[in-house]
C-alpha atoms as a PDB file:
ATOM      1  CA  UNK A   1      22.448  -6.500  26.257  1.00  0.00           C
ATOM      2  CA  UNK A   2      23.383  -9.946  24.964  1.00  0.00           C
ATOM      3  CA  UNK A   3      27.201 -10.270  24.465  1.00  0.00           C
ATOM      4  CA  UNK A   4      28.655 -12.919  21.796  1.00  0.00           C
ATOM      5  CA  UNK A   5      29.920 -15.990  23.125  1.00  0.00           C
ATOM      6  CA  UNK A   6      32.728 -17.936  21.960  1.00  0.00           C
ATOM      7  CA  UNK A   7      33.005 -21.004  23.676  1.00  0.00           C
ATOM      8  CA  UNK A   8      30.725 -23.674  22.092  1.00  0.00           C
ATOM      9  CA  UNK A   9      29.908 -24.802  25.726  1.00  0.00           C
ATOM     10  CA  UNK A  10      28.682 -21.108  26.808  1.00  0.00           C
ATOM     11  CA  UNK A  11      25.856 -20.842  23.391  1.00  0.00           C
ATOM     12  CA  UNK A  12      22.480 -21.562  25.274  1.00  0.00           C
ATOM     13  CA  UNK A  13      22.351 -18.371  27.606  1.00  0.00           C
ATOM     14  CA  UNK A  14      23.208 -16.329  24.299  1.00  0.00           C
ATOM     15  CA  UNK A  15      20.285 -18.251  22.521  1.00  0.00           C
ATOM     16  CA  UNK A  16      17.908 -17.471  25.511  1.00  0.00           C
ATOM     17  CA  UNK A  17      18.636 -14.175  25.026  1.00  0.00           C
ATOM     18  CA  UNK A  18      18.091 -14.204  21.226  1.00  0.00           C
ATOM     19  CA  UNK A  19      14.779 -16.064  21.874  1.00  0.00           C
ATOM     20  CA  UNK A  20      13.709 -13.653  23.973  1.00  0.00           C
ATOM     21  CA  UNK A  21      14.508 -10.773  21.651  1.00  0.00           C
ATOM     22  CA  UNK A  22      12.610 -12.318  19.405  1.00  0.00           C
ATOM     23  CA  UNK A  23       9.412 -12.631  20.989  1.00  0.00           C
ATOM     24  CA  UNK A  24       9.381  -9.364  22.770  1.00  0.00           C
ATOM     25  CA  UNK A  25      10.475  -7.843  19.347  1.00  0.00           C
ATOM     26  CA  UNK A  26       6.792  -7.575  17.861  1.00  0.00           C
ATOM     27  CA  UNK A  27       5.103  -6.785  20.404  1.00  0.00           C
ATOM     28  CA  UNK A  28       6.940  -3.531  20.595  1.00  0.00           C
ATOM     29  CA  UNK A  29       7.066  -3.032  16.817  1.00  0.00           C
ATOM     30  CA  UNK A  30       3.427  -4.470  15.711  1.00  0.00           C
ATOM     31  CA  UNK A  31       1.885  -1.367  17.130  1.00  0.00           C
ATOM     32  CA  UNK A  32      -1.950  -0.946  15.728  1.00  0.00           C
ATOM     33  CA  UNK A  33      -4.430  -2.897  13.558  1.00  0.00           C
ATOM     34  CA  UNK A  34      -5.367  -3.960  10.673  1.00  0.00           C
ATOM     35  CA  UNK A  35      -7.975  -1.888   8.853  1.00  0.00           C
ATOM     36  CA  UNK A  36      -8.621  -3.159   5.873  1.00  0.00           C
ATOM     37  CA  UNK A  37      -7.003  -6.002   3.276  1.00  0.00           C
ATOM     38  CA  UNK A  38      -7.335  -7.873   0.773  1.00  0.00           C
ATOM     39  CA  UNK A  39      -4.679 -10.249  -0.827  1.00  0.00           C
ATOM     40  CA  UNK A  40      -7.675 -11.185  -4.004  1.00  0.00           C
ATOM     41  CA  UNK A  41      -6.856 -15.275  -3.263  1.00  0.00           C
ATOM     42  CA  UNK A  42     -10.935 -15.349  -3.333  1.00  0.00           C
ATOM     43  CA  UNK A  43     -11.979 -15.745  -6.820  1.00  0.00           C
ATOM     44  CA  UNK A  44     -15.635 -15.084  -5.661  1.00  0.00           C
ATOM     45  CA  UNK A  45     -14.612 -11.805  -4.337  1.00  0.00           C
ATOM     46  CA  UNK A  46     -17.491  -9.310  -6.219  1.00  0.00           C
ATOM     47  CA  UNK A  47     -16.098  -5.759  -7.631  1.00  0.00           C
ATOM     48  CA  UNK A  48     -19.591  -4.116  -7.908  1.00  0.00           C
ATOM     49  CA  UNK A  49     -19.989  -2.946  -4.579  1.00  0.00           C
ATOM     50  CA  UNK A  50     -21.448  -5.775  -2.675  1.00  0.00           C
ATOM     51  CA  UNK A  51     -17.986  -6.716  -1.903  1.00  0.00           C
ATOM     52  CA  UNK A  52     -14.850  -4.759  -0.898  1.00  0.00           C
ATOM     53  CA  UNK A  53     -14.283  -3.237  -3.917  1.00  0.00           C
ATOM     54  CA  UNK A  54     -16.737  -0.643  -6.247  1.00  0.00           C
ATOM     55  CA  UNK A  55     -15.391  -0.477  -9.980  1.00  0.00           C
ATOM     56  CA  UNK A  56     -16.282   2.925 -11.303  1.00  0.00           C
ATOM     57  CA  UNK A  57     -14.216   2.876 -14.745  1.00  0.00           C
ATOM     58  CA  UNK A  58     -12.786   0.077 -16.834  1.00  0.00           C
ATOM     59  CA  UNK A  59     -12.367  -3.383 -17.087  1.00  0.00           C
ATOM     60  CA  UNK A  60     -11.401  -4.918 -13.386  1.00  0.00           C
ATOM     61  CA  UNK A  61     -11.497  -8.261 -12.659  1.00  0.00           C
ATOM     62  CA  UNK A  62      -9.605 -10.969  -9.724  1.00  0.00           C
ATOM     63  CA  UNK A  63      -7.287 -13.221 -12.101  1.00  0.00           C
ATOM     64  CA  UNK A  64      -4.765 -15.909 -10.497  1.00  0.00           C
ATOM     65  CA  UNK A  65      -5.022 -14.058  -6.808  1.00  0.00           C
ATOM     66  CA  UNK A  66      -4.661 -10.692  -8.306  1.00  0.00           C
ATOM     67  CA  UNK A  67      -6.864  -7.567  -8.845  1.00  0.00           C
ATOM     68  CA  UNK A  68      -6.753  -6.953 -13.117  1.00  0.00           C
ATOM     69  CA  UNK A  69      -7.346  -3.917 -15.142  1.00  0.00           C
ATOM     70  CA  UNK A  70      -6.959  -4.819 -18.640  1.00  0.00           C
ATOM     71  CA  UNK A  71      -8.445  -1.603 -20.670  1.00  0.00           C
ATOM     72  CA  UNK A  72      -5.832   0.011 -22.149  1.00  0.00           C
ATOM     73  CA  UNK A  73      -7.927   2.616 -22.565  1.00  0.00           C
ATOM     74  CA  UNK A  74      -9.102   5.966 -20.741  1.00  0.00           C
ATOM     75  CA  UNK A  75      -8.694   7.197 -17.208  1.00  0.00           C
ATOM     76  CA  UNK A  76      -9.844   4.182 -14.970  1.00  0.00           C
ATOM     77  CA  UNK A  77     -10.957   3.495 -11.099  1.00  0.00           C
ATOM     78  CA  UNK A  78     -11.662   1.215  -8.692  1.00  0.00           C
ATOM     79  CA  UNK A  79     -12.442   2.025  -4.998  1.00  0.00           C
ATOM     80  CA  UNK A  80     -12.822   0.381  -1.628  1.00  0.00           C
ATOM     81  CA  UNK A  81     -16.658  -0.057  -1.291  1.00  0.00           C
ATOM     82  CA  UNK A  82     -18.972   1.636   1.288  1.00  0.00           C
ATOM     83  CA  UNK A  83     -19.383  -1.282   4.004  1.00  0.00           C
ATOM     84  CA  UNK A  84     -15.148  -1.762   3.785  1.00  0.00           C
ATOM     85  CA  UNK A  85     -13.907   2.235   4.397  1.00  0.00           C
ATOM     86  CA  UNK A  86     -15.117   4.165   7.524  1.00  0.00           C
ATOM     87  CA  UNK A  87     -14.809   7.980   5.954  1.00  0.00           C
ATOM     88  CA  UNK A  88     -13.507   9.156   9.242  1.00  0.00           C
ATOM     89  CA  UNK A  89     -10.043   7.317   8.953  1.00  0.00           C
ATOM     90  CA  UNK A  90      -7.871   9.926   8.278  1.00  0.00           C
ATOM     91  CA  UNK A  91      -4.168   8.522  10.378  1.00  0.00           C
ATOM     92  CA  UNK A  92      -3.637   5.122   8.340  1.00  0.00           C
ATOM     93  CA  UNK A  93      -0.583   3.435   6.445  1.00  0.00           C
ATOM     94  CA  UNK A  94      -1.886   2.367   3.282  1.00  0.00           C
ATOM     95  CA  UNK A  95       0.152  -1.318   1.598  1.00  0.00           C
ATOM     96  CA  UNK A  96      -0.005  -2.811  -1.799  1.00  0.00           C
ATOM     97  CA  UNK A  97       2.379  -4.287  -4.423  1.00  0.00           C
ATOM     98  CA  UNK A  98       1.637  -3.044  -8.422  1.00  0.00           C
ATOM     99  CA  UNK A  99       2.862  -4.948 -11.341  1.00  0.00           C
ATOM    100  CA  UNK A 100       2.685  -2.579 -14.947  1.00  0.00           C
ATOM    101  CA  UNK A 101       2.193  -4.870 -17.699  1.00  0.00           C
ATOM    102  CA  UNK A 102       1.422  -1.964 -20.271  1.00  0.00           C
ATOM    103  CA  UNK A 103       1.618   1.584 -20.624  1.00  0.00           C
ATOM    104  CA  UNK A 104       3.284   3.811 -18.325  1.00  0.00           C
ATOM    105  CA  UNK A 105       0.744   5.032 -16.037  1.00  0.00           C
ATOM    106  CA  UNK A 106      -0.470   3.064 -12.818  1.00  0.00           C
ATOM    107  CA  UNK A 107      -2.504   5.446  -9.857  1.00  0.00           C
ATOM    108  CA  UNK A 108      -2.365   5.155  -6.414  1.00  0.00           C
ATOM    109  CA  UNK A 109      -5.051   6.801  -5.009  1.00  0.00           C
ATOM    110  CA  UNK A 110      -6.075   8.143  -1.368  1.00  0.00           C
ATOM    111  CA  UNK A 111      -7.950  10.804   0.098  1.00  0.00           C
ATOM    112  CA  UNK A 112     -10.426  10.289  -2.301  1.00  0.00           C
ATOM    113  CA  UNK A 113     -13.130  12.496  -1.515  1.00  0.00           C
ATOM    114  CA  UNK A 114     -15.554  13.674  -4.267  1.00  0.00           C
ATOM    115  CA  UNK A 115     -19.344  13.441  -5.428  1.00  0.00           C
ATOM    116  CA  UNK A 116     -18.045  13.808  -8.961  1.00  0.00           C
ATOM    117  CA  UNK A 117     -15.497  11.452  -9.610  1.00  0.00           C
ATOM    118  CA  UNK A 118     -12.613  13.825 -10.926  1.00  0.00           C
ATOM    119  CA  UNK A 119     -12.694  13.022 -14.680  1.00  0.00           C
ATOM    120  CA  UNK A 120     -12.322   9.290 -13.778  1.00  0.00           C
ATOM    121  CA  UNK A 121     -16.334   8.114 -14.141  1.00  0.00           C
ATOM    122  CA  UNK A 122     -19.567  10.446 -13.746  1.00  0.00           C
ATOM    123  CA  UNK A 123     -21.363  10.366 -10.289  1.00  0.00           C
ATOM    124  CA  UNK A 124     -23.673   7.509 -10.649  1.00  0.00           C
ATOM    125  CA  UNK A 125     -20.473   5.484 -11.203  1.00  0.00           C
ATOM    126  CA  UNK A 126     -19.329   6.438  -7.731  1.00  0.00           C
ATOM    127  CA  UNK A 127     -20.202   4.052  -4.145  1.00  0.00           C
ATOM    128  CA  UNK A 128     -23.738   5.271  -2.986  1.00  0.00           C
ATOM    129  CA  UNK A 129     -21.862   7.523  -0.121  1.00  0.00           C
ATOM    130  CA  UNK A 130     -19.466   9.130  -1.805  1.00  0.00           C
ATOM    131  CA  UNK A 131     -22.245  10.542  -4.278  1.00  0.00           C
ATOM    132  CA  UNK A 132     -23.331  12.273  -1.131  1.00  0.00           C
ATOM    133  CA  UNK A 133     -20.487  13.455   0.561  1.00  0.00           C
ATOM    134  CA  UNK A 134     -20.519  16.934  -1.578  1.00  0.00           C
ATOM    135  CA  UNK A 135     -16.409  17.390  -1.251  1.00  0.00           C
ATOM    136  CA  UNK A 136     -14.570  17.428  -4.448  1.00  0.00           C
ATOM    137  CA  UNK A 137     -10.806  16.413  -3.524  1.00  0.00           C
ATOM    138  CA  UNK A 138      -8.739  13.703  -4.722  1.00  0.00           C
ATOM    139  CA  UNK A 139      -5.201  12.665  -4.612  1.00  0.00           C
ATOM    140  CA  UNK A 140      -3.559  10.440  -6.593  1.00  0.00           C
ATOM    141  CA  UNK A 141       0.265   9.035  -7.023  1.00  0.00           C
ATOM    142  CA  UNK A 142       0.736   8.805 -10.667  1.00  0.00           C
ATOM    143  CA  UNK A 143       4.409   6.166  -9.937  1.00  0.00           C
ATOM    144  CA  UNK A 144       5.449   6.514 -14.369  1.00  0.00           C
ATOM    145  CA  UNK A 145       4.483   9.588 -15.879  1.00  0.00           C
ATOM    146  CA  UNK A 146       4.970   8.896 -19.201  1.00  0.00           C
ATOM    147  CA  UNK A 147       8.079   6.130 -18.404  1.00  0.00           C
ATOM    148  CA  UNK A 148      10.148   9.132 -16.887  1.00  0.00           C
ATOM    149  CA  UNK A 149       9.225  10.358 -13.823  1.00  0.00           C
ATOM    150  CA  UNK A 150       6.599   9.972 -10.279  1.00  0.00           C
ATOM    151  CA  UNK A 151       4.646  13.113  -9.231  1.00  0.00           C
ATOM    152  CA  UNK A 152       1.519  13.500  -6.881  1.00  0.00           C
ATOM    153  CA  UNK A 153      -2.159  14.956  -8.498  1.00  0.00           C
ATOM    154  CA  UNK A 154      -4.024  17.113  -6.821  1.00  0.00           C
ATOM    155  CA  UNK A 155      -7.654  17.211  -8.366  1.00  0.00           C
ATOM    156  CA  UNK A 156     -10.094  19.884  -6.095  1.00  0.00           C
ATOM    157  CA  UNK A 157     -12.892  21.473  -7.558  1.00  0.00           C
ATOM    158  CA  UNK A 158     -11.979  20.812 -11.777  1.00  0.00           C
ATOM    159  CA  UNK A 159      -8.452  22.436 -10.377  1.00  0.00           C
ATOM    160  CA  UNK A 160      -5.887  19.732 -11.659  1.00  0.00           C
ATOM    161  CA  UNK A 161      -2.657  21.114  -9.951  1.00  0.00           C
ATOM    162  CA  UNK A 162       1.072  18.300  -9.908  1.00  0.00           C
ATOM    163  CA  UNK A 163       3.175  19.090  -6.850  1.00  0.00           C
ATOM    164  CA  UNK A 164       6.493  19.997  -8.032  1.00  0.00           C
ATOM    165  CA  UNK A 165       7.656  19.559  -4.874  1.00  0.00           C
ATOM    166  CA  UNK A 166       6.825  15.541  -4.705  1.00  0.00           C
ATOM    167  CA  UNK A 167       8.115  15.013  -8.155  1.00  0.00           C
ATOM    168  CA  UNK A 168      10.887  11.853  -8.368  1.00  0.00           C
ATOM    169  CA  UNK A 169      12.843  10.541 -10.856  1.00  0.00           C
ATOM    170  CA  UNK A 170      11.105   6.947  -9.928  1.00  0.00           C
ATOM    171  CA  UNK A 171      10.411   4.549 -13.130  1.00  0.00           C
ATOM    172  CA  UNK A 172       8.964   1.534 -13.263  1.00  0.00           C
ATOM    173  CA  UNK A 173      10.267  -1.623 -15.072  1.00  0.00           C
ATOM    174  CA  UNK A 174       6.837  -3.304 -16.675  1.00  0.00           C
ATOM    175  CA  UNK A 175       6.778  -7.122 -15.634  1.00  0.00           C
ATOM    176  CA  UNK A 176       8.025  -6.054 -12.207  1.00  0.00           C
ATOM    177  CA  UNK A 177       6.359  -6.226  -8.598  1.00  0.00           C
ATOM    178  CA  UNK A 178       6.782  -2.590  -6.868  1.00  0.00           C
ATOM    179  CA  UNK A 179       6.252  -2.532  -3.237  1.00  0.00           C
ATOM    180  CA  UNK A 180       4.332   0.757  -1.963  1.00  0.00           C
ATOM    181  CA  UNK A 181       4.013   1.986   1.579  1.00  0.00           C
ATOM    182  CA  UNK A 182       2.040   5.551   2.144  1.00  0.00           C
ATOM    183  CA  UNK A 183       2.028   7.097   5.441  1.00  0.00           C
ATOM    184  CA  UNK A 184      -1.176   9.170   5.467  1.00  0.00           C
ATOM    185  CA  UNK A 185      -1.901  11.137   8.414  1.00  0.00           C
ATOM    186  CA  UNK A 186      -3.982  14.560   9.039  1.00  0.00           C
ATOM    187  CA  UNK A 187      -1.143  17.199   8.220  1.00  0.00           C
ATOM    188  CA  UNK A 188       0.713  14.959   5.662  1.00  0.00           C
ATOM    189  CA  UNK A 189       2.088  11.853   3.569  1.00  0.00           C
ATOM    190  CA  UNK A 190       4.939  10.072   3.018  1.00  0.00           C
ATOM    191  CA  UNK A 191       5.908   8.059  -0.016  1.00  0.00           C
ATOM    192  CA  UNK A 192       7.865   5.011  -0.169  1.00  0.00           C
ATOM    193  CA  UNK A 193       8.341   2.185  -3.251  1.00  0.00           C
ATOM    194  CA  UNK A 194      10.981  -0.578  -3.327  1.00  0.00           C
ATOM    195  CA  UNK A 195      11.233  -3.578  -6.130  1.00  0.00           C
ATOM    196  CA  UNK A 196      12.759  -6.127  -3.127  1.00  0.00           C
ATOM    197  CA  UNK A 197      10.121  -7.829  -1.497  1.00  0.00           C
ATOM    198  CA  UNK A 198      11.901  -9.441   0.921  1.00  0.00           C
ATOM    199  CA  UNK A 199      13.237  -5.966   2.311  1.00  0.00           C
ATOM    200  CA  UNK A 200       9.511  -4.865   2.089  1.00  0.00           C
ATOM    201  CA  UNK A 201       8.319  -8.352   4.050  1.00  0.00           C
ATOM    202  CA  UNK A 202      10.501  -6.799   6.854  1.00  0.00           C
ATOM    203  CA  UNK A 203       9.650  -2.887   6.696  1.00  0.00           C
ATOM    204  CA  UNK A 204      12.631  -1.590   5.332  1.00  0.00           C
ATOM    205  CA  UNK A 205      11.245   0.413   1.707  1.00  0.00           C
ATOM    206  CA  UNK A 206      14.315   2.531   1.506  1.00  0.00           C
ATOM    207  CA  UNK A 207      14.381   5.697   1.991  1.00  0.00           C
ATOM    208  CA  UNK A 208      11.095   8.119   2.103  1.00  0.00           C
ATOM    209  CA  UNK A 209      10.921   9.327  -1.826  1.00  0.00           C
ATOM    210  CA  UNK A 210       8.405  12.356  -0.681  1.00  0.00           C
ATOM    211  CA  UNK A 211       7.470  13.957   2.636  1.00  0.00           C
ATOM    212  CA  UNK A 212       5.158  16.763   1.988  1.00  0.00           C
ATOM    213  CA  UNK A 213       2.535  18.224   4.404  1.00  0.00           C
ATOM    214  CA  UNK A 214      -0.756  18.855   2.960  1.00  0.00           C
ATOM    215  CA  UNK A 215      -3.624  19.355   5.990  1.00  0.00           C
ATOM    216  CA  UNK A 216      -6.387  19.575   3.363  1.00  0.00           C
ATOM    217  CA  UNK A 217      -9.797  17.644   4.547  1.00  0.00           C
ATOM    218  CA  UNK A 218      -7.860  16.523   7.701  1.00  0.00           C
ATOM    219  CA  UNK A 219      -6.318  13.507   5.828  1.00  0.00           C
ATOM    220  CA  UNK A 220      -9.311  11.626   5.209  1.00  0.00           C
ATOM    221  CA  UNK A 221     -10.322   9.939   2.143  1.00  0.00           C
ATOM    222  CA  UNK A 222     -11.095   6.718   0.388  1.00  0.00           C
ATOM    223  CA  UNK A 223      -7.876   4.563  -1.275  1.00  0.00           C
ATOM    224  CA  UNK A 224      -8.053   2.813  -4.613  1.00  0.00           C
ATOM    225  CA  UNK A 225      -6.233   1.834  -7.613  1.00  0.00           C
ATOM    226  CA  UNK A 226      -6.446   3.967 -10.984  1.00  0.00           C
ATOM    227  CA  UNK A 227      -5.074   3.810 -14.470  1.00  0.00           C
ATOM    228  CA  UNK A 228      -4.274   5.747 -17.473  1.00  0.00           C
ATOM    229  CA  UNK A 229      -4.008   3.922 -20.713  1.00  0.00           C
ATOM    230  CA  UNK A 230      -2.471   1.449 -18.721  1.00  0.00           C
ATOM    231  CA  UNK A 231      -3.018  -2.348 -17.739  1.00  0.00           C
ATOM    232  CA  UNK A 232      -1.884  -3.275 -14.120  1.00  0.00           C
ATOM    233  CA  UNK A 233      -2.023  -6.193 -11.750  1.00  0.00           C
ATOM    234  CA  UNK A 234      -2.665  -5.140  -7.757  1.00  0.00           C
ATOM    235  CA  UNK A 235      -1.948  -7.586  -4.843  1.00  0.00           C
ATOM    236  CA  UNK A 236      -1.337  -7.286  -1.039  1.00  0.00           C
ATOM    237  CA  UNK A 237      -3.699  -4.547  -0.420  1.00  0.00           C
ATOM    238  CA  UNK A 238      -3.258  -3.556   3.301  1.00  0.00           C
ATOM    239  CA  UNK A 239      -4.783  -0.122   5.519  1.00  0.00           C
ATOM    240  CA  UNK A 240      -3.402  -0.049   9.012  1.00  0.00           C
ATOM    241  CA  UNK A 241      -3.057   1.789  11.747  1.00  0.00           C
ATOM    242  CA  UNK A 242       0.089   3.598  12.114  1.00  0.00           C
ATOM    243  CA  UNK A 243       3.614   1.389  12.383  1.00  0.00           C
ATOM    244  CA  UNK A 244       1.783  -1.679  11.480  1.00  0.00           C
ATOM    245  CA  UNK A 245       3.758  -4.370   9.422  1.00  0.00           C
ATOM    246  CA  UNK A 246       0.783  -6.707   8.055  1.00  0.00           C
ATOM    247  CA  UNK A 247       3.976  -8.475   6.206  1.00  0.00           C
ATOM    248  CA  UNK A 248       6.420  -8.921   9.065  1.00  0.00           C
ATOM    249  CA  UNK A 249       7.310 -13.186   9.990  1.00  0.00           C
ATOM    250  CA  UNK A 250       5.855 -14.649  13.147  1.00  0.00           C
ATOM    251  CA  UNK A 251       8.098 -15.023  15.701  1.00  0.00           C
ATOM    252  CA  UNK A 252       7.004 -18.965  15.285  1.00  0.00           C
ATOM    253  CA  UNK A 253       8.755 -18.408  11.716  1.00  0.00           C
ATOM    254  CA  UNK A 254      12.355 -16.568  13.453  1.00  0.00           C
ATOM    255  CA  UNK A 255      12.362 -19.755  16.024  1.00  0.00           C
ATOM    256  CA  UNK A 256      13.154 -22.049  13.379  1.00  0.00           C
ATOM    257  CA  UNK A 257      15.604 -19.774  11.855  1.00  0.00           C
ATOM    258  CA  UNK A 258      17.429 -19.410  14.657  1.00  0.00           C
ATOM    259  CA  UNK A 259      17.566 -23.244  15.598  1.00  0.00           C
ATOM    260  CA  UNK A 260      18.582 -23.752  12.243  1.00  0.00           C
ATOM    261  CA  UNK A 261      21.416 -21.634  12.776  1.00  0.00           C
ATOM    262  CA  UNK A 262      22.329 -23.229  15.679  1.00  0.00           C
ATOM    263  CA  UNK A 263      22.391 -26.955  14.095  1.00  0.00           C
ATOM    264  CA  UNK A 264      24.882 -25.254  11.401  1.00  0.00           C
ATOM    265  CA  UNK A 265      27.216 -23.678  14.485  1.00  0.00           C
ATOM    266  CA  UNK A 266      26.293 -20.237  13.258  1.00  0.00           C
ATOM    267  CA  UNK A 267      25.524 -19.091  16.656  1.00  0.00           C
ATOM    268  CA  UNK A 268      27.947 -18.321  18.658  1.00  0.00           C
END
């Protein structure tokens, strides 16, 4: 272990070690890949399928390097399309920041698994493989039920059943970027939503808010976005294998830091 030195002559074999820290660091913590993203800076991006997203319900569009919906109207959805979502990923940390700009109501939705679409568009509106998959199963995190509370939806065969049990007293502040992390794996989830996006950058969300086991369908399901007679604006939009950080600074990016530190005598 590195030991602080005091001596201003003795600082280089304390910044070797610090260096070294540093780029041995994410190799052990960057575990896994990248399985899907999208951060919308591609105003071409298409939302009818042919791209990564299929818009079943309501008004979605890619506005200043955000994903829209701006119907404040009815039970909405947009899903990752067919060619973007392998249906046998089932062990994945699902990423995204959510901004409410009106009403209370924004959905986060995974294991999305249905040939009916759940109340939120007919089958037609659904991608082409989903109308054939024959499961009926959805799960969505409704993060402002009406302005005073979080709770996870379960939606299986016209059953609509909220989970006491993952109930918070979470509200969000319209105008305001929320950071979202879900751990999604065969037996479970885990819930996690902080407003600093620095903190997020770096993988610290706080505190899990739910931790629930639920082996239903093995884990697996499609993610998307949802709304109910809200407007929201989506951005950062990352799937990954477990204990990936698609947010976390290059080592390239802590060098500097750390030389700049040194310059100012803040290394000892």
């Amino acid at each position: 272990m590195c030991r602080n030195l005091n001596s201003q002559t003795r600082w280089i074999p304390a910044v070797i070690c610090i260096l070294a820290g540093i780029l041995v660091l994410p190799t052990l913590i960057q575990a896994g890949e990248i399985l899907f993203e999208d951060n919308f800076d591609k105003s071409k991006d298409k939302l009818n399928g042919t791209g990564k997203w299929h818009t079943a319900s309501g008004s979605w569009v890619i506005k200043d390097g955000r994903l829209v919906q701006n119907q404040r109207n009815g039970k909405n959805l947009i899903l990752v399309s067919d060619e973007y979502w392998n249906e046998e990923w089932n062990d994945y940390w699902f990423y995204s920041t959510v901004k409410l700009a009106a009403g209370d109501s924004p959905l986060i939705i995974w294991r999305f698994h249905s040939d009916e679409g759940a109340g939120f568009a007919g089958k037609d509106a659904l991608p082409p493989r989903m109308q054939e998959s024959l499961r009926r199963h959805v799960i969505y995190w409704e993060l402002n039920k009406e302005g005073k509370r979080s709770v996870v939806v379960r939606h299986i065969r016209h059953i609509v059943k909220e989970f006491e049990k993952t109930e918070t007293k979470t509200t969000l502040n319209r105008g305001v970027d929320y950071w979202i992390k879900i751990e999604n794996h065969p037996k479970g989830y885990r819930f996690f939503l902080t407003d600093n996006g620095a903190a997020a950058a770096l993988g610290n969300y706080g505190p899990a808010l739910v931790d629930v086991k639920d082996i239903n369908i093995n884990g697996e399901g499609r993610i998307g976005f949802g709304t109910l007679e809200s407007i929201i604006e989506v951005d950062n939009v990352y799937v990954t294998e477990p204990k990936k950080n698609p947010f976390a600074v290059e080592a390239q990016g802590k060098l500097t830091t750390i030389w700049g530190l040194l310059k100012s005598g803040s290394v000892q």
